[in-house]
N, C-alpha and C. Protein backbone atom coordinates (compact mmCIF):
# COMPACT_ATOMS: atom_id res chain seq x y z
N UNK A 1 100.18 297.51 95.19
CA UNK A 1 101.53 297.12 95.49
C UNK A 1 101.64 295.62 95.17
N UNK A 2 102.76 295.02 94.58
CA UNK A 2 102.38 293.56 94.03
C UNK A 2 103.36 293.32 95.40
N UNK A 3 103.36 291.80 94.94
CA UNK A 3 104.23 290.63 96.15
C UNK A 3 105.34 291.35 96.48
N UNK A 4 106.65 291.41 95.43
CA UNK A 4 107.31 291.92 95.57
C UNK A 4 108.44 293.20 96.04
N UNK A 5 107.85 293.72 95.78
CA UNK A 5 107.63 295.76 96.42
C UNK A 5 107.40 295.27 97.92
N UNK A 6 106.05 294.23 97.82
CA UNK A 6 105.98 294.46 99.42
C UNK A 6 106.81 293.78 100.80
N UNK A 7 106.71 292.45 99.77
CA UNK A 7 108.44 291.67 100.58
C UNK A 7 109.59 292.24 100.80
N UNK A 8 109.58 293.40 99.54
CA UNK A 8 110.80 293.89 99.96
C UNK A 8 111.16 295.31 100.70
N UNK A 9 110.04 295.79 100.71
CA UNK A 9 109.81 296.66 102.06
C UNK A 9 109.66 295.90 103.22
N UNK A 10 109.20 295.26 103.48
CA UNK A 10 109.07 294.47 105.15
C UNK A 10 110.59 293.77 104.80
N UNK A 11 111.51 293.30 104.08
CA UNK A 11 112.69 292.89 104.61
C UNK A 11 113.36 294.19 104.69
N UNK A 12 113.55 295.24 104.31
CA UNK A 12 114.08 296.54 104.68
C UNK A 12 113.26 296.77 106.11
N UNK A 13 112.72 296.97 106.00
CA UNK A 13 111.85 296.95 107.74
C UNK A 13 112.84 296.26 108.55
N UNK A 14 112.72 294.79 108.20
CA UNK A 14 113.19 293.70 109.56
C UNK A 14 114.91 294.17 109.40
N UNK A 15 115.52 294.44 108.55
CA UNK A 15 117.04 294.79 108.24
C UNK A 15 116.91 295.51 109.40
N UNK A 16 116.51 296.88 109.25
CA UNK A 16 116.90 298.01 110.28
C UNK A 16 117.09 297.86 111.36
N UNK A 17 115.72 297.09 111.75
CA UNK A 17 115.14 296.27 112.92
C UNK A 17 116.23 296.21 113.92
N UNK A 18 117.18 296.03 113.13
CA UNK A 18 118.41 295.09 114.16
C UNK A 18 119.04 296.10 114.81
N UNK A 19 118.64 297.23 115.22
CA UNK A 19 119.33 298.24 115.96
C UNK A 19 118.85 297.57 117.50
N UNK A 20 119.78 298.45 118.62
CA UNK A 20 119.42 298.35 119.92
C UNK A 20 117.92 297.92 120.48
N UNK A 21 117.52 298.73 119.93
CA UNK A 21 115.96 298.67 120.66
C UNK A 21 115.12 297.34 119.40
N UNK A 22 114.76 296.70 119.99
CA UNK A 22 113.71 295.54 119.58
C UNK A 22 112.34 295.86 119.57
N UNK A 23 112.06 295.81 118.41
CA UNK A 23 110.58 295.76 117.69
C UNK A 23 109.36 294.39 117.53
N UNK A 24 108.92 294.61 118.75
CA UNK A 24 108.12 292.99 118.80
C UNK A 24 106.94 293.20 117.57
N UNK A 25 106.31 293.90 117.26
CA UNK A 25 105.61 293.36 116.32
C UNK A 25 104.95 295.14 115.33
N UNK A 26 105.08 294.31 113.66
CA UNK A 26 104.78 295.57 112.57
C UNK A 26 103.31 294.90 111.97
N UNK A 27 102.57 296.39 112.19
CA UNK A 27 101.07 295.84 110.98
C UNK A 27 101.14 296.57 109.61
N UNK A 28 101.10 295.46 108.77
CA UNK A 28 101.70 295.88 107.51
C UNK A 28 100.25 296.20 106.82
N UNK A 29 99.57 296.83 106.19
CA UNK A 29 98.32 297.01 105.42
C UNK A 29 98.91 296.83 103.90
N UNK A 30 97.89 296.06 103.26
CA UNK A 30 98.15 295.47 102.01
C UNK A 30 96.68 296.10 101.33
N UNK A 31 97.14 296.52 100.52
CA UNK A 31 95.83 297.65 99.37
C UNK A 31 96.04 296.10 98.54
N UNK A 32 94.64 295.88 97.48
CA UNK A 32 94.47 295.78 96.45
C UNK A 32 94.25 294.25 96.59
N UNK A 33 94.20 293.55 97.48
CA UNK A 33 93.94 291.82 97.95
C UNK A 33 92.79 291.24 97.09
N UNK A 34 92.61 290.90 96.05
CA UNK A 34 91.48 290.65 95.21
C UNK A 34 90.75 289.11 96.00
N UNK A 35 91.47 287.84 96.39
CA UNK A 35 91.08 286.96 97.29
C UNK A 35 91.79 286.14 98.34
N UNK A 36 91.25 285.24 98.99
CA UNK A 36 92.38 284.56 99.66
C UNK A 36 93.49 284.48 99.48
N UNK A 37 93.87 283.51 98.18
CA UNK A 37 95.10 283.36 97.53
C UNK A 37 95.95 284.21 97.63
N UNK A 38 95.94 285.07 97.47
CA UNK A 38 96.52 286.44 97.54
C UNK A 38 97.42 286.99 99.05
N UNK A 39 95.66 286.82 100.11
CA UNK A 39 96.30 287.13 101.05
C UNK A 39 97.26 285.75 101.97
N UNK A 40 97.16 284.43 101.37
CA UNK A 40 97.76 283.35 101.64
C UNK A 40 98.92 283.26 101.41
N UNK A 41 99.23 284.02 99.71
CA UNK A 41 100.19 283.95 99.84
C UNK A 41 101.54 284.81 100.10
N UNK A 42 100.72 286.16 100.73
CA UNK A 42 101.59 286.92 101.70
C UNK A 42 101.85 286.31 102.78
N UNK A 43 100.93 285.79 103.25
CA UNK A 43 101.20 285.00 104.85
C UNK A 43 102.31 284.07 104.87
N UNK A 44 102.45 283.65 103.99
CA UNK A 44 103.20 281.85 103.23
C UNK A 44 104.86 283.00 103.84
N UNK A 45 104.71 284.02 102.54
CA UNK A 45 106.11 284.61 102.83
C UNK A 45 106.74 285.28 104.14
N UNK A 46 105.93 285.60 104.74
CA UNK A 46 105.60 286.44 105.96
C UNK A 46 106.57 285.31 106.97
N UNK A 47 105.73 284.47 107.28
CA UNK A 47 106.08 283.46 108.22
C UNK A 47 106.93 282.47 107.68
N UNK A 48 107.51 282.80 106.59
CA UNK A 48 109.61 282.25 106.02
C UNK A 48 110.31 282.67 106.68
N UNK A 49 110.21 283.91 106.72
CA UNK A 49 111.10 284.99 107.39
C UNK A 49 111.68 284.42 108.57
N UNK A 50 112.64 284.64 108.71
CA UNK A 50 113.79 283.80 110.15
C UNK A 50 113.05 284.72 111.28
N UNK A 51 113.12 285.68 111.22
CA UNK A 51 112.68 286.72 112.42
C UNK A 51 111.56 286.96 112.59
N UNK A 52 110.52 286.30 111.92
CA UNK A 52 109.08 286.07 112.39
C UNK A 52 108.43 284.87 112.81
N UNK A 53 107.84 285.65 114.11
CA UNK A 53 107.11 284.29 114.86
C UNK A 53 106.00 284.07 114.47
N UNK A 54 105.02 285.04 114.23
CA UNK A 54 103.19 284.43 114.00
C UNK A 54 103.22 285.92 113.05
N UNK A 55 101.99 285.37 112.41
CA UNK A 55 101.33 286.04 111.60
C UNK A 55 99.88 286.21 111.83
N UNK A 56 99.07 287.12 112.04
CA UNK A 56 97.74 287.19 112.07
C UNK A 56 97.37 288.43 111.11
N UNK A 57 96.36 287.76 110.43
CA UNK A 57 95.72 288.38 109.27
C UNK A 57 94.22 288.71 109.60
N UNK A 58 93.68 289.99 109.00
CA UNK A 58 92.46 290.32 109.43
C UNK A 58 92.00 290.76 108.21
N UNK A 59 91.01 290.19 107.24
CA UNK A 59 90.94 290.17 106.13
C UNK A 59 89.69 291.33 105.54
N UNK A 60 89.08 292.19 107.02
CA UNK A 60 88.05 293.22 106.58
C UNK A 60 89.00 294.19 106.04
N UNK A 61 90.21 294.24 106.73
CA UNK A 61 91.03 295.57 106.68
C UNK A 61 91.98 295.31 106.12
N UNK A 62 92.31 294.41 105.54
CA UNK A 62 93.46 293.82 104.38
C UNK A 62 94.95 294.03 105.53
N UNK A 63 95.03 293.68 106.90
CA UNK A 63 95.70 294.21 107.43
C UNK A 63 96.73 292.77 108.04
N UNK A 64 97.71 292.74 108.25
CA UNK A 64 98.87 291.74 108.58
C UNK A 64 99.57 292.23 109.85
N UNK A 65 99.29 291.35 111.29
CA UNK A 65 99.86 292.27 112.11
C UNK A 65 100.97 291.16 112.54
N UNK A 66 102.35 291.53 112.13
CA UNK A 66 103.66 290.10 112.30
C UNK A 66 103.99 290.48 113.69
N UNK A 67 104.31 289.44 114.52
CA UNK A 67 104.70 289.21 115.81
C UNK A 67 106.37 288.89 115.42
N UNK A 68 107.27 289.43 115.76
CA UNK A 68 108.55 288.81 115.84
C UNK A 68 108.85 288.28 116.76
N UNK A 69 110.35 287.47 116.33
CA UNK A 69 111.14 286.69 117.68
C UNK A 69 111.88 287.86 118.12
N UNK A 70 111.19 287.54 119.94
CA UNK A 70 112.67 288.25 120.91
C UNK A 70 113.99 287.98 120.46
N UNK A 71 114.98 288.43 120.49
CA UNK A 71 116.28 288.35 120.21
C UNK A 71 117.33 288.46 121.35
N UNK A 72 118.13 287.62 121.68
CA UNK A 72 118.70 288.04 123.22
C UNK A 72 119.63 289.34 123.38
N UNK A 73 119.87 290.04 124.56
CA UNK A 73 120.67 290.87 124.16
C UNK A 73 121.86 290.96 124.10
């Protein structure tokens, strides 16, 4: 899956998001991470995002688990 495809599934993700019920946090798995860079610069985009608070990356499992902001109701 390149950058793209995948940014733009997790902003379709956070879109929906905005229903009633609040979604504190999505683990996104990323196939195909050849090195850091790579996974840096998912993170870079990750944590642009207005509606994301932290990002933690776990790099055995190529896995991204985003924490969002509460939203009031």
């Amino acid at each position: 899956m390149n950058l793209k495809s995948f940014l733009f599934t997790l902003t379709a993700v956070l879109v929906f998001a905005n229903a009633d019920a609040q979604i504190s946090k999505a683990e996104i798995v990323a196939t195909g991470l050849t090195c850091s860079m790579c996974s840096n610069a998912i993170n870079k985009q990750l944590k642009s995002l207005t509606d994301v608070d932290s990002v933690v990356i776990d790099l055995n499992t190529n896995t991204f688990v985003v924490h969002l902001k509460k939203k009031p109701l």
